[in-house]
PDB file of N, CA and C in Angstrom:
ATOM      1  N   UNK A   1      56.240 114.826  36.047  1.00  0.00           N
ATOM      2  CA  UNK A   1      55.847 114.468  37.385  1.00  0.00           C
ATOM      3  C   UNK A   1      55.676 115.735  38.211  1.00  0.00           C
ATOM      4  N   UNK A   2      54.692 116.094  38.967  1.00  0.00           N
ATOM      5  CA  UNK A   2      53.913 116.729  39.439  1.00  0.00           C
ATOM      6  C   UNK A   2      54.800 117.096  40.816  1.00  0.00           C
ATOM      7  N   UNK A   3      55.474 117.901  41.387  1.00  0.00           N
ATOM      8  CA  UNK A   3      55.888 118.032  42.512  1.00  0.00           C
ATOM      9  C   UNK A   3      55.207 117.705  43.804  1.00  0.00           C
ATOM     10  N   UNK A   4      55.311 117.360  45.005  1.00  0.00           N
ATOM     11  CA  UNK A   4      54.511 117.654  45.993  1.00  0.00           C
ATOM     12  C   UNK A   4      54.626 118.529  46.468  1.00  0.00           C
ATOM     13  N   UNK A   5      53.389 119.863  46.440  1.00  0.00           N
ATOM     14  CA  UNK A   5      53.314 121.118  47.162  1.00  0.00           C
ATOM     15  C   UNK A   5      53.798 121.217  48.874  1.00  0.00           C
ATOM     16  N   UNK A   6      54.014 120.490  49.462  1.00  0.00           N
ATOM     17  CA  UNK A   6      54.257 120.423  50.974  1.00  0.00           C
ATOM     18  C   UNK A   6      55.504 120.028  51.127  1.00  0.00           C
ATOM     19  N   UNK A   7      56.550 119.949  50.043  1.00  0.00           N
ATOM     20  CA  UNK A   7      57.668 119.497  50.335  1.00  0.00           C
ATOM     21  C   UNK A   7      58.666 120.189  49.149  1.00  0.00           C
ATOM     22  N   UNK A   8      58.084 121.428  49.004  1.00  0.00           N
ATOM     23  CA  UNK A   8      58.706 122.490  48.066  1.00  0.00           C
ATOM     24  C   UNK A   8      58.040 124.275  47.990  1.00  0.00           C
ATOM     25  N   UNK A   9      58.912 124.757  48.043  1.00  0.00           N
ATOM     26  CA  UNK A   9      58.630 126.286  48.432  1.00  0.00           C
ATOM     27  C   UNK A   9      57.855 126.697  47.315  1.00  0.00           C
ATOM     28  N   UNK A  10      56.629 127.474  47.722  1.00  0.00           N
ATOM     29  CA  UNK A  10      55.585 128.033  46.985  1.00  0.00           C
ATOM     30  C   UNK A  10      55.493 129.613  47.312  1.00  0.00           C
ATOM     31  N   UNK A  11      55.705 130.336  46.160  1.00  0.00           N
ATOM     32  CA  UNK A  11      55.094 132.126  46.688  1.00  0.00           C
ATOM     33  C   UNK A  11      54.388 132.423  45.123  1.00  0.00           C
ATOM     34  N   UNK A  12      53.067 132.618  45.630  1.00  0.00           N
ATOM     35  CA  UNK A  12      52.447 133.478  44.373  1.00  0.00           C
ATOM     36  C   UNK A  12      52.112 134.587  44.447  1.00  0.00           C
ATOM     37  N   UNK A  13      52.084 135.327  43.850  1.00  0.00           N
ATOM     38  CA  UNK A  13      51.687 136.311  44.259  1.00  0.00           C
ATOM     39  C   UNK A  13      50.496 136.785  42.680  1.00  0.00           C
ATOM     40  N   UNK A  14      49.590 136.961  42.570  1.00  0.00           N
ATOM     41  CA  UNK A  14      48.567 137.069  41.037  1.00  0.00           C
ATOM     42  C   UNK A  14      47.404 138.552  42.067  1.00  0.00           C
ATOM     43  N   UNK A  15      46.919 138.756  41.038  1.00  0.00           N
ATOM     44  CA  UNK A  15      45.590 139.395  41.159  1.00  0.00           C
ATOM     45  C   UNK A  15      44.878 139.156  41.439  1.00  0.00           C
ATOM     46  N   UNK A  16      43.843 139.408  42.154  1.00  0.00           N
ATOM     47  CA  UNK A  16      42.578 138.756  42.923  1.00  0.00           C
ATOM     48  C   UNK A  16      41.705 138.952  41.326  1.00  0.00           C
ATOM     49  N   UNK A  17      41.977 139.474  40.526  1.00  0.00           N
ATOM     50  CA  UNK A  17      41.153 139.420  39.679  1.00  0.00           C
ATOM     51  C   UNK A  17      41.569 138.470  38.379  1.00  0.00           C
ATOM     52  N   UNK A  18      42.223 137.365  38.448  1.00  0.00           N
ATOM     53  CA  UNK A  18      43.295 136.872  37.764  1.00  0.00           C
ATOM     54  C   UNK A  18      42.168 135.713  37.619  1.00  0.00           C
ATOM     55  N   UNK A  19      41.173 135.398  36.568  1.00  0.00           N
ATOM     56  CA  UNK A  19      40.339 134.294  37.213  1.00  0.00           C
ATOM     57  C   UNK A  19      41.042 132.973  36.222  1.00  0.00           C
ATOM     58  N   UNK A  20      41.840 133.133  35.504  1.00  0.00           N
ATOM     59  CA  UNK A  20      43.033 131.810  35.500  1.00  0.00           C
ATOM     60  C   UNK A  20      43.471 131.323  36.271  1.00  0.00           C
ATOM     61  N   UNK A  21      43.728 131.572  37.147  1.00  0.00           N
ATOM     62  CA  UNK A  21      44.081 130.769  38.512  1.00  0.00           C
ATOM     63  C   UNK A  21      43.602 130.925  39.979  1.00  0.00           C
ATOM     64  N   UNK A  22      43.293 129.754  40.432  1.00  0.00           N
ATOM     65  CA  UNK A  22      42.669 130.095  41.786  1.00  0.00           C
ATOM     66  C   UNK A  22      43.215 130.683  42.345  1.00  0.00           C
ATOM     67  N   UNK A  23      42.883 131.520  43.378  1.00  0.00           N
ATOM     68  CA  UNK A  23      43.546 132.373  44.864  1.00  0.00           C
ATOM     69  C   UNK A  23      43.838 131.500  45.627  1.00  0.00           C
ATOM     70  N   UNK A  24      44.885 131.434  46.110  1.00  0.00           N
ATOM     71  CA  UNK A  24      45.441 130.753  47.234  1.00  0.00           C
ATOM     72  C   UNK A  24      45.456 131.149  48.329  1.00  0.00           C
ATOM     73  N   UNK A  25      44.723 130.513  49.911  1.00  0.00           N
ATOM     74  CA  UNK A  25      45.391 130.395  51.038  1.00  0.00           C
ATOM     75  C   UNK A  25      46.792 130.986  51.403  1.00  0.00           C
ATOM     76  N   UNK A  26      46.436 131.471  52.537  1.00  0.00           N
ATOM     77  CA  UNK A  26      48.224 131.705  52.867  1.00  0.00           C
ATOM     78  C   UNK A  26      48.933 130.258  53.177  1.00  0.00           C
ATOM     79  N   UNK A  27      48.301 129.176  53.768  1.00  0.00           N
ATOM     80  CA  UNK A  27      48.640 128.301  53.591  1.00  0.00           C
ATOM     81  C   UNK A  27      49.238 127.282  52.695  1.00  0.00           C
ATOM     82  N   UNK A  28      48.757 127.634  51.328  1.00  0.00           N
ATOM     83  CA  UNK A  28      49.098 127.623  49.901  1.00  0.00           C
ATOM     84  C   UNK A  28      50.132 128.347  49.323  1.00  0.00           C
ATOM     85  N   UNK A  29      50.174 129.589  49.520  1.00  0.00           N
ATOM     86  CA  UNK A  29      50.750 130.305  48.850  1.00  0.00           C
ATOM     87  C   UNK A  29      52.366 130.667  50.088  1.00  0.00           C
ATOM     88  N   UNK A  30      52.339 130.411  50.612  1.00  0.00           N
ATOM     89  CA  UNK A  30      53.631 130.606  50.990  1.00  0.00           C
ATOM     90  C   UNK A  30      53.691 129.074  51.984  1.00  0.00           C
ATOM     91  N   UNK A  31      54.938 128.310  51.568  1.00  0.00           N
ATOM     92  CA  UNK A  31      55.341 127.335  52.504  1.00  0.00           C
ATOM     93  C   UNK A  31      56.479 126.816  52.286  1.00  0.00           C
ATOM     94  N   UNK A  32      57.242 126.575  53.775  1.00  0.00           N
ATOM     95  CA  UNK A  32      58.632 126.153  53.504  1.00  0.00           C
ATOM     96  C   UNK A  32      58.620 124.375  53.371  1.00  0.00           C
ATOM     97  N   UNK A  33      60.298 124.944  52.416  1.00  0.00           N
ATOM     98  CA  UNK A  33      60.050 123.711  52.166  1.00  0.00           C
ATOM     99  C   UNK A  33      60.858 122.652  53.425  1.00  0.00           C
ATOM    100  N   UNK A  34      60.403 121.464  53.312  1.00  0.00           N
ATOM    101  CA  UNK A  34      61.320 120.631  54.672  1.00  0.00           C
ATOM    102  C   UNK A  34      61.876 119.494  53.294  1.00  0.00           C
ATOM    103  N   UNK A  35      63.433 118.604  53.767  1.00  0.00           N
ATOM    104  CA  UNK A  35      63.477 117.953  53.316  1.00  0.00           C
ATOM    105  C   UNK A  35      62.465 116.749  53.423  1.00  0.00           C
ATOM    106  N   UNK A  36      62.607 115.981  52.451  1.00  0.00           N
ATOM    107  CA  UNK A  36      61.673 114.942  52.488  1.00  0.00           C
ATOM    108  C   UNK A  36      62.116 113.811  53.935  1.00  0.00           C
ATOM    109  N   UNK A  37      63.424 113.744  54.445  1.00  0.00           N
ATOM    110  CA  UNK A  37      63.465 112.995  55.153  1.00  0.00           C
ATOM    111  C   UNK A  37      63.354 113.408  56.548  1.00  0.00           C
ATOM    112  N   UNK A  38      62.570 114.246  57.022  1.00  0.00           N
ATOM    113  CA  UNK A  38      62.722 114.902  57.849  1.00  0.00           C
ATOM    114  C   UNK A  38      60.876 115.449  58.215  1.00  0.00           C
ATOM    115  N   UNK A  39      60.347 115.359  57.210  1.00  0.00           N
ATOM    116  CA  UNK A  39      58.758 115.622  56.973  1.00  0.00           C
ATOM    117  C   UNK A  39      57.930 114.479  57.911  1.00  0.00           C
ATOM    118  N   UNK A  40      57.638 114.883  58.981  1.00  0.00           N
ATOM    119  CA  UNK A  40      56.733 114.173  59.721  1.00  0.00           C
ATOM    120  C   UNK A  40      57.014 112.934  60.325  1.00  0.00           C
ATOM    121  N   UNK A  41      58.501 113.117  61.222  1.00  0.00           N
ATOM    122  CA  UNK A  41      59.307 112.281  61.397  1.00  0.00           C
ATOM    123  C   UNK A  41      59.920 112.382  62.926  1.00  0.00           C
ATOM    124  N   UNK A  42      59.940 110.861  63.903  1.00  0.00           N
ATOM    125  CA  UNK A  42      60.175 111.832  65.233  1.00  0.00           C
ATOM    126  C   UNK A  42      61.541 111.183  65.401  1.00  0.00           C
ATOM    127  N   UNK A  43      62.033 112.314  66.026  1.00  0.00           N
ATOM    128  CA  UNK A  43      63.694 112.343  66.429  1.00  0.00           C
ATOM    129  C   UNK A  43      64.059 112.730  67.237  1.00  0.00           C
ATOM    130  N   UNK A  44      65.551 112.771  67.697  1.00  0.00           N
ATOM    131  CA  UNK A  44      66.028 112.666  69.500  1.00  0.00           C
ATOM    132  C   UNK A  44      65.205 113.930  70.020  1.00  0.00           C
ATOM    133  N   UNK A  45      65.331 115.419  69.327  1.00  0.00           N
ATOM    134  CA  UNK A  45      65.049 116.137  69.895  1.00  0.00           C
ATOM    135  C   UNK A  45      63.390 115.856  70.474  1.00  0.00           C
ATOM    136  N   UNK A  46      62.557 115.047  70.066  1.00  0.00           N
ATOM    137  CA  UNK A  46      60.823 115.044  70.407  1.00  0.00           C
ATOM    138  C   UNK A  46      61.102 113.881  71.712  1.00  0.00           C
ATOM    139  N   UNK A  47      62.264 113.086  71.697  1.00  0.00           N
ATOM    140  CA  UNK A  47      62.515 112.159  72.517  1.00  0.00           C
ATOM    141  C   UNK A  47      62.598 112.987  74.004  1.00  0.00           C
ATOM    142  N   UNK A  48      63.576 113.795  73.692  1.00  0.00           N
ATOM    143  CA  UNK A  48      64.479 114.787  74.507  1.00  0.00           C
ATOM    144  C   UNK A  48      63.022 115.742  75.172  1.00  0.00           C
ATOM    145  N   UNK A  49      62.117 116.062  74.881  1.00  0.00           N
ATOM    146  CA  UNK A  49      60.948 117.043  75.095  1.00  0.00           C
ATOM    147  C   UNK A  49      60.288 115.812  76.006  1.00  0.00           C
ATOM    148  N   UNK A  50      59.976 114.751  75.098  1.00  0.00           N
ATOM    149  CA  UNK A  50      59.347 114.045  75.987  1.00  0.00           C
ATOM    150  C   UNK A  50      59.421 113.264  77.531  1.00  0.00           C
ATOM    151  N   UNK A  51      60.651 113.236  77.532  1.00  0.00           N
ATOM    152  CA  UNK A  51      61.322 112.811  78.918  1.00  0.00           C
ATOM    153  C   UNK A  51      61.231 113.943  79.942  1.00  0.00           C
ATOM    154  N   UNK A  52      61.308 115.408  79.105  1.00  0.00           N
ATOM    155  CA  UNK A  52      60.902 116.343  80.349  1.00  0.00           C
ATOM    156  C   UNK A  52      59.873 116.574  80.847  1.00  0.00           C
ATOM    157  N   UNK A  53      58.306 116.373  79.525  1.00  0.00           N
ATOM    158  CA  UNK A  53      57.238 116.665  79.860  1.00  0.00           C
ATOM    159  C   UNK A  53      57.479 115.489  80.801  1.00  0.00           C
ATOM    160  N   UNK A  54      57.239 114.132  80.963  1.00  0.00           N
ATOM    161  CA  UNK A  54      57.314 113.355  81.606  1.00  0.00           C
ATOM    162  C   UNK A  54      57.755 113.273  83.163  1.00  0.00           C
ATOM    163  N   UNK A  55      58.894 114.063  83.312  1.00  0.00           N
ATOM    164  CA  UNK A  55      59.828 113.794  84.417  1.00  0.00           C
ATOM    165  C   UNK A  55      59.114 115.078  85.074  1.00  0.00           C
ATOM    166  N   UNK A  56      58.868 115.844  84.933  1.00  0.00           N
ATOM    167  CA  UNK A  56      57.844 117.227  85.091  1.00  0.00           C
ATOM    168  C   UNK A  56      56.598 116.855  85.787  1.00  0.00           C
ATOM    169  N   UNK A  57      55.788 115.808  84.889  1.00  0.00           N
ATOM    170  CA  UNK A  57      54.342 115.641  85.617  1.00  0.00           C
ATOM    171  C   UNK A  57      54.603 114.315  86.725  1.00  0.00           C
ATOM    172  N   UNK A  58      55.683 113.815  86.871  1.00  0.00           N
ATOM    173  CA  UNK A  58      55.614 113.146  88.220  1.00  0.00           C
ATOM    174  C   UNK A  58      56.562 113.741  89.049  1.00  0.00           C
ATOM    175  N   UNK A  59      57.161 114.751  88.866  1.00  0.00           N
ATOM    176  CA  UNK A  59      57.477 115.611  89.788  1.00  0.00           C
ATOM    177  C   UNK A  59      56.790 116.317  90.506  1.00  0.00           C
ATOM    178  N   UNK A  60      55.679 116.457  89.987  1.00  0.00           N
ATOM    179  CA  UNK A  60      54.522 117.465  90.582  1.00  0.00           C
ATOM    180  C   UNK A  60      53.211 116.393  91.167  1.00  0.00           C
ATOM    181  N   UNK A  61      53.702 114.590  90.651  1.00  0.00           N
ATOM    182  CA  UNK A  61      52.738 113.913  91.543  1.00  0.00           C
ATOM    183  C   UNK A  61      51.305 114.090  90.902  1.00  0.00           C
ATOM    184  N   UNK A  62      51.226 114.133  89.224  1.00  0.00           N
ATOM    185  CA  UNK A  62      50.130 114.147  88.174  1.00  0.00           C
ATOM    186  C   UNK A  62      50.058 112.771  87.651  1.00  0.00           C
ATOM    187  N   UNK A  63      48.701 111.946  87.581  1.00  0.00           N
ATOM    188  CA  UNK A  63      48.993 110.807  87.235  1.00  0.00           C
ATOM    189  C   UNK A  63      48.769 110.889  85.639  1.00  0.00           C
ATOM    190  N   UNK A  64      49.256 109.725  84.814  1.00  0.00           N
ATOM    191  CA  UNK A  64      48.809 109.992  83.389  1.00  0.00           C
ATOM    192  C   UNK A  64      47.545 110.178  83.073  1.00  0.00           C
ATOM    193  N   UNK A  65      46.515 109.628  83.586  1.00  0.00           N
ATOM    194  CA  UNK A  65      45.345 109.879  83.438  1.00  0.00           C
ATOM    195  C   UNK A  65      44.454 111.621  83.585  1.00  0.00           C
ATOM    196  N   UNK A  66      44.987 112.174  84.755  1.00  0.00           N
ATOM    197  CA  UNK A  66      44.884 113.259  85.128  1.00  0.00           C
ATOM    198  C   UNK A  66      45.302 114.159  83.989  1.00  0.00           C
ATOM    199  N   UNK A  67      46.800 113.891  83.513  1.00  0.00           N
ATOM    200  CA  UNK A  67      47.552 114.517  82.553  1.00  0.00           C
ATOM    201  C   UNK A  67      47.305 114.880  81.566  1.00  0.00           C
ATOM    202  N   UNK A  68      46.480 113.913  80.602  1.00  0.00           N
ATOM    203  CA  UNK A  68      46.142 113.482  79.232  1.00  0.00           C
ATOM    204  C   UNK A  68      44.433 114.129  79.401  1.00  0.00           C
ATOM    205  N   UNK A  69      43.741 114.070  80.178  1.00  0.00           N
ATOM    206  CA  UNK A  69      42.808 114.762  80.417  1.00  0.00           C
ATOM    207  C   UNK A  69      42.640 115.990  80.066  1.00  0.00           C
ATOM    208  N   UNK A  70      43.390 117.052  81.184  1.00  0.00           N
ATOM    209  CA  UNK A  70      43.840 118.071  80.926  1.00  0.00           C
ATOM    210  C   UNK A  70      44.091 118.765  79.857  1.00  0.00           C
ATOM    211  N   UNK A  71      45.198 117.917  78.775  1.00  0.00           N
ATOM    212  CA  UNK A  71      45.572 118.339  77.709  1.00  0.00           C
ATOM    213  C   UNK A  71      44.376 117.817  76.690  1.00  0.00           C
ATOM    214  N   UNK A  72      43.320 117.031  76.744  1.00  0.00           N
ATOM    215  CA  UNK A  72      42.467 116.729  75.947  1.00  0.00           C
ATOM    216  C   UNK A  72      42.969 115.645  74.989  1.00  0.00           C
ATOM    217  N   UNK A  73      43.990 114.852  75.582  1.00  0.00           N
ATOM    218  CA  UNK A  73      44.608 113.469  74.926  1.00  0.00           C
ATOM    219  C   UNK A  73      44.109 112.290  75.435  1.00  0.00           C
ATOM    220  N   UNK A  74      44.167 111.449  74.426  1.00  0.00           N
ATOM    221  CA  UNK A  74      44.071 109.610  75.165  1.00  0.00           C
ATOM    222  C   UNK A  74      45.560 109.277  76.398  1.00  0.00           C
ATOM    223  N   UNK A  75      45.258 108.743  76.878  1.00  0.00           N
ATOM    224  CA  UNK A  75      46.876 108.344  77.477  1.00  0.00           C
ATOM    225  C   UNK A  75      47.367 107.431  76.785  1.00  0.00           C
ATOM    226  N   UNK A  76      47.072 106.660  75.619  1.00  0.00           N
ATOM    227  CA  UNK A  76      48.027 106.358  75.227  1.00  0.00           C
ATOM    228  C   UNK A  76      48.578 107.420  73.973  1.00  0.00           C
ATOM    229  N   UNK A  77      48.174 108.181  73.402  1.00  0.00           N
ATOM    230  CA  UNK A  77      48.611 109.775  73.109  1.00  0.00           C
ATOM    231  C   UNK A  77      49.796 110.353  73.721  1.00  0.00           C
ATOM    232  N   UNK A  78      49.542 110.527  75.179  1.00  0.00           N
ATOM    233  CA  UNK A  78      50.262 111.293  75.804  1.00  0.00           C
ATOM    234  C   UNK A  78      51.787 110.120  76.198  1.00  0.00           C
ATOM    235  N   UNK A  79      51.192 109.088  76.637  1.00  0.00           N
ATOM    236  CA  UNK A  79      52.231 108.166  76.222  1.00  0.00           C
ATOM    237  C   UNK A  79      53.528 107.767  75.308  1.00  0.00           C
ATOM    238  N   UNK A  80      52.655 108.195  73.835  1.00  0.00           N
ATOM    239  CA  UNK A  80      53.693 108.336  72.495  1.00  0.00           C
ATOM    240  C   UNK A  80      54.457 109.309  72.752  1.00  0.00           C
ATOM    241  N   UNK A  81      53.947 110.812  73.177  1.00  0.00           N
ATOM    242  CA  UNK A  81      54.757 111.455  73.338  1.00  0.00           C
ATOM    243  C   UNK A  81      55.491 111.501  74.321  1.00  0.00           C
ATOM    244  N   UNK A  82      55.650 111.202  75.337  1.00  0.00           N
ATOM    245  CA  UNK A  82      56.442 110.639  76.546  1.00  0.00           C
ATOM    246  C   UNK A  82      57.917 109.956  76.434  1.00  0.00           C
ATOM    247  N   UNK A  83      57.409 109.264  75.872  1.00  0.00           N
ATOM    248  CA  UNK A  83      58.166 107.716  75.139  1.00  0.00           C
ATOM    249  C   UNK A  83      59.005 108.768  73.797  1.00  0.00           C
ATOM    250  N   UNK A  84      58.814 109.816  72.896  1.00  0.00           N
ATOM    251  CA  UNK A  84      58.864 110.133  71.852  1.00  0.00           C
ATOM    252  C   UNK A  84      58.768 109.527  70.900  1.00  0.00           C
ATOM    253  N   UNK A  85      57.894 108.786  70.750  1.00  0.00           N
ATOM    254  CA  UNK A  85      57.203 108.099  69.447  1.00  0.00           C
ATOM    255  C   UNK A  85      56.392 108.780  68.517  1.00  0.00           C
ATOM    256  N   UNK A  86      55.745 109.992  69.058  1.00  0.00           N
ATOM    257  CA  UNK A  86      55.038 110.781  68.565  1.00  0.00           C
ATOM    258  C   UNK A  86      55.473 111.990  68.952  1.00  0.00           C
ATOM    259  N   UNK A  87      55.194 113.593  67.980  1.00  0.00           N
ATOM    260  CA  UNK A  87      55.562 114.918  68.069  1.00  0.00           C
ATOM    261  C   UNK A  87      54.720 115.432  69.009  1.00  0.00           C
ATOM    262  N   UNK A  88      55.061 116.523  69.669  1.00  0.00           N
ATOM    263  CA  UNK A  88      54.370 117.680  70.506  1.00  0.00           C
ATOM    264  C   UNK A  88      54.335 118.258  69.755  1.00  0.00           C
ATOM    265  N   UNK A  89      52.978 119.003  69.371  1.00  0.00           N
ATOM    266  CA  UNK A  89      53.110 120.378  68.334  1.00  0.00           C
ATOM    267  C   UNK A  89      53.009 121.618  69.376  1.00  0.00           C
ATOM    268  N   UNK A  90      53.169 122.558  68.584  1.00  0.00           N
ATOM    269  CA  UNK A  90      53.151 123.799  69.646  1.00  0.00           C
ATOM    270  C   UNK A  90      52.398 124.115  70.835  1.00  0.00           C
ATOM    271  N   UNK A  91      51.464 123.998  70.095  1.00  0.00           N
ATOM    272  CA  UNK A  91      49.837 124.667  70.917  1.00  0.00           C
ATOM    273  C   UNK A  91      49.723 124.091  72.632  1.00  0.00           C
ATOM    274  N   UNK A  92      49.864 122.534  71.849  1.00  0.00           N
ATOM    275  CA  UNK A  92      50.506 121.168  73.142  1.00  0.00           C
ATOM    276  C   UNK A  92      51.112 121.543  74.245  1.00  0.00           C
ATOM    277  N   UNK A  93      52.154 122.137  73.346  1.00  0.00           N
ATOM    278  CA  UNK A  93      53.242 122.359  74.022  1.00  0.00           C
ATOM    279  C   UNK A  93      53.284 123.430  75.402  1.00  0.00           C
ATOM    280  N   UNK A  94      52.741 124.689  74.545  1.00  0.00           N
ATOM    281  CA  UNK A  94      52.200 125.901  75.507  1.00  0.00           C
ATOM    282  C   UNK A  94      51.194 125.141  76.633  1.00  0.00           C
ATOM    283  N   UNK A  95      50.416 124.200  76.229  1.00  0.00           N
ATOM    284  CA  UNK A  95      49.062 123.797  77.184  1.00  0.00           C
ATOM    285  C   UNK A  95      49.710 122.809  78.238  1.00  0.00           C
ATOM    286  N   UNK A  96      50.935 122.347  77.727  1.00  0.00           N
ATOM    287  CA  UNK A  96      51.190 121.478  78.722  1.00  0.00           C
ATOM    288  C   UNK A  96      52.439 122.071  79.751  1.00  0.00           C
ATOM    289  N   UNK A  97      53.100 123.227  79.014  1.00  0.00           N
ATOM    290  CA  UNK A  97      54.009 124.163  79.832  1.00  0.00           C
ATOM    291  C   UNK A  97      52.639 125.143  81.317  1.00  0.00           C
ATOM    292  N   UNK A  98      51.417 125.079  80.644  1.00  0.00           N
ATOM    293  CA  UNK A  98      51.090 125.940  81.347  1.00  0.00           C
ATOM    294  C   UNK A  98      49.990 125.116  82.466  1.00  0.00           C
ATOM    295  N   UNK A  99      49.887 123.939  82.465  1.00  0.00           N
ATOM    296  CA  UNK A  99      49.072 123.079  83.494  1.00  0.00           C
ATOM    297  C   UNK A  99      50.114 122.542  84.303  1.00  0.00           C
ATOM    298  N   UNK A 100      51.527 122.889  83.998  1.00  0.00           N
ATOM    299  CA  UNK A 100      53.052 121.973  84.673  1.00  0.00           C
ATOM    300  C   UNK A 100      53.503 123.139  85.236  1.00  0.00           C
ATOM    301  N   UNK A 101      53.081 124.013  85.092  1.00  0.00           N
ATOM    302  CA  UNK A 101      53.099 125.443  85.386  1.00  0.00           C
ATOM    303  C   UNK A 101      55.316 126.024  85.621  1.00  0.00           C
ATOM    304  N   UNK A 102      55.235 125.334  84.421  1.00  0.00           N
ATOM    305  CA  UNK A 102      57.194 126.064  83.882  1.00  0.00           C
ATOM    306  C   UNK A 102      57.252 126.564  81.999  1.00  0.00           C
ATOM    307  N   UNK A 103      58.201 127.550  82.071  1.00  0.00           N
ATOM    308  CA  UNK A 103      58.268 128.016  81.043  1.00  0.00           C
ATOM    309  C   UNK A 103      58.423 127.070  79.717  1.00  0.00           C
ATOM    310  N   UNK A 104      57.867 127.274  78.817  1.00  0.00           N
ATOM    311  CA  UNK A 104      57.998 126.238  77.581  1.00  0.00           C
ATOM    312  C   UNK A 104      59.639 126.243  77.211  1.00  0.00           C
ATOM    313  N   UNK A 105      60.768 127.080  77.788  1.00  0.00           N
ATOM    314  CA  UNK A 105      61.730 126.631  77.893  1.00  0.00           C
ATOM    315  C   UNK A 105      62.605 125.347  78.370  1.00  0.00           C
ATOM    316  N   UNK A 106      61.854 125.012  79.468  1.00  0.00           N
ATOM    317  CA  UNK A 106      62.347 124.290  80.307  1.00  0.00           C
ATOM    318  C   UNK A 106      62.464 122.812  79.752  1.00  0.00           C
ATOM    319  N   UNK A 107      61.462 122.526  78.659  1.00  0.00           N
ATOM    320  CA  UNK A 107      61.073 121.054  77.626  1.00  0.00           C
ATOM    321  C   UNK A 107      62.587 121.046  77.182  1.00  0.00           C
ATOM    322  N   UNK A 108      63.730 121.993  76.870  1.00  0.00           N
ATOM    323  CA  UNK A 108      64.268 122.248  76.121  1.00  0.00           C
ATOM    324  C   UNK A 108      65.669 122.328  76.558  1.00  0.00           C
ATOM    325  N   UNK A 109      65.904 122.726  78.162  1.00  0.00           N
ATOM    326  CA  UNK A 109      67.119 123.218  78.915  1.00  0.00           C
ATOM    327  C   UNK A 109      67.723 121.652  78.900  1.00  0.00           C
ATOM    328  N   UNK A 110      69.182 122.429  78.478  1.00  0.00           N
ATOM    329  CA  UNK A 110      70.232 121.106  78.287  1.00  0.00           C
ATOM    330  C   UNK A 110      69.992 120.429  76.802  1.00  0.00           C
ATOM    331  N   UNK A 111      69.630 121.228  75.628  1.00  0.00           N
ATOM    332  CA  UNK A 111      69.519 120.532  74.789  1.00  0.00           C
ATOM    333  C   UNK A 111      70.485 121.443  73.887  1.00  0.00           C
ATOM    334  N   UNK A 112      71.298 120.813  73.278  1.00  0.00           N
ATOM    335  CA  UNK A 112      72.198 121.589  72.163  1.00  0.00           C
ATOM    336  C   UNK A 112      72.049 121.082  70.609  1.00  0.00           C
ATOM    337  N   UNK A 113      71.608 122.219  70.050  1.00  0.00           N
ATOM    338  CA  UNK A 113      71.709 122.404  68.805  1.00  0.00           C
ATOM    339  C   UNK A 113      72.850 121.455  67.917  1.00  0.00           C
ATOM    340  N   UNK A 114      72.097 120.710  67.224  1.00  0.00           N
ATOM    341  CA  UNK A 114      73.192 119.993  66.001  1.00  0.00           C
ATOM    342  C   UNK A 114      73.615 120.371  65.294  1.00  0.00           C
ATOM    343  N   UNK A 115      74.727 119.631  65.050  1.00  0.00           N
ATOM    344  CA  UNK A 115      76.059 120.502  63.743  1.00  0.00           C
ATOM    345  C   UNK A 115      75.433 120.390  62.385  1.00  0.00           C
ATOM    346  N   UNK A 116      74.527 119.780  61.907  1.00  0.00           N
ATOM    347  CA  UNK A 116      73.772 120.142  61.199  1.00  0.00           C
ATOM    348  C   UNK A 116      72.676 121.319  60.749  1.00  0.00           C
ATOM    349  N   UNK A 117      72.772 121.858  61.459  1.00  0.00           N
ATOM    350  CA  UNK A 117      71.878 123.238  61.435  1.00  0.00           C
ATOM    351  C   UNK A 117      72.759 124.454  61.250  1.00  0.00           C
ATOM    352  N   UNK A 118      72.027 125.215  60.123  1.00  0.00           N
ATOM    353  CA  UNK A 118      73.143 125.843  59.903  1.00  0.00           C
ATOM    354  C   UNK A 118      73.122 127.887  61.005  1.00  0.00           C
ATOM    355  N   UNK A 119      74.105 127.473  61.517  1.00  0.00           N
ATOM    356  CA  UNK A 119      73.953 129.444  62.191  1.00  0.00           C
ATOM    357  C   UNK A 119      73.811 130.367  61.641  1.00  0.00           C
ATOM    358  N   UNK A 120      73.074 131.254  62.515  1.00  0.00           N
ATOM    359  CA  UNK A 120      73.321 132.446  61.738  1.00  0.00           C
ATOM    360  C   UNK A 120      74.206 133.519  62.468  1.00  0.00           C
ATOM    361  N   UNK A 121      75.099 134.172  61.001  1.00  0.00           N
ATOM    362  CA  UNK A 121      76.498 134.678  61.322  1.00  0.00           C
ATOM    363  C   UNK A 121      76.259 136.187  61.300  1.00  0.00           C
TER     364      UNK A 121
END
């Protein structure tokens, strides 16, 4: 049985002149691995983001429509993520820190790290 490449660590490293095997993407060739239960999955912390983007754009008196515009979303898009039903990915994230005009920190203040994660010592 065939692993799934997106849910197990890959580094090749071959010869560009190696014509046994294709050249890989950096995308290919290096990727971490995530557990499987955890791969494309939304949880308190996207909940926790979303209540700020949220509490943020009617603080400033932005309607959803206006909002989702802006960011180049449907409102019901921007909705999921609101609600945290759906992830903010980065890019989002920066675009919507910077039309709310606060640091992409701020999605984040008051949020503590789970005992599951491991520190570094």
């Amino acid at each position: 049985m065939k692993d799934d490449p997106s849910k197990t660590a890959l580094v090749s490293f071959f010869s560009p002149k190696d014509k046994a095997r294709p050249r890989l993407g950096l995308n290919e060739a290096f990727q971490v691995p995530f557990p499987e239960s955890q791969v494309g999955t939304v949880n308190d912390i996207d909940k926790f983001v979303g209540r700020h983007l949220r509490f943020r754009r009617l603080e400033l008196c932005i309607g959803l429509e206006e909002f989702s515009t802006r960011l180049r979303l449907t409102t019901a898009a921007l909705t999921a993520i609101e609600r945290g039903e759906q992830r903010l990915g980065a890019k989002l994230l920066l675009e919507a820190s910077i039309v709310l005009d606060v640091p992409i920190s701020y999605f984040f203040d008051g949020l503590t790290a789970p005992d599951s994660v491991p520190r570094i010592q």
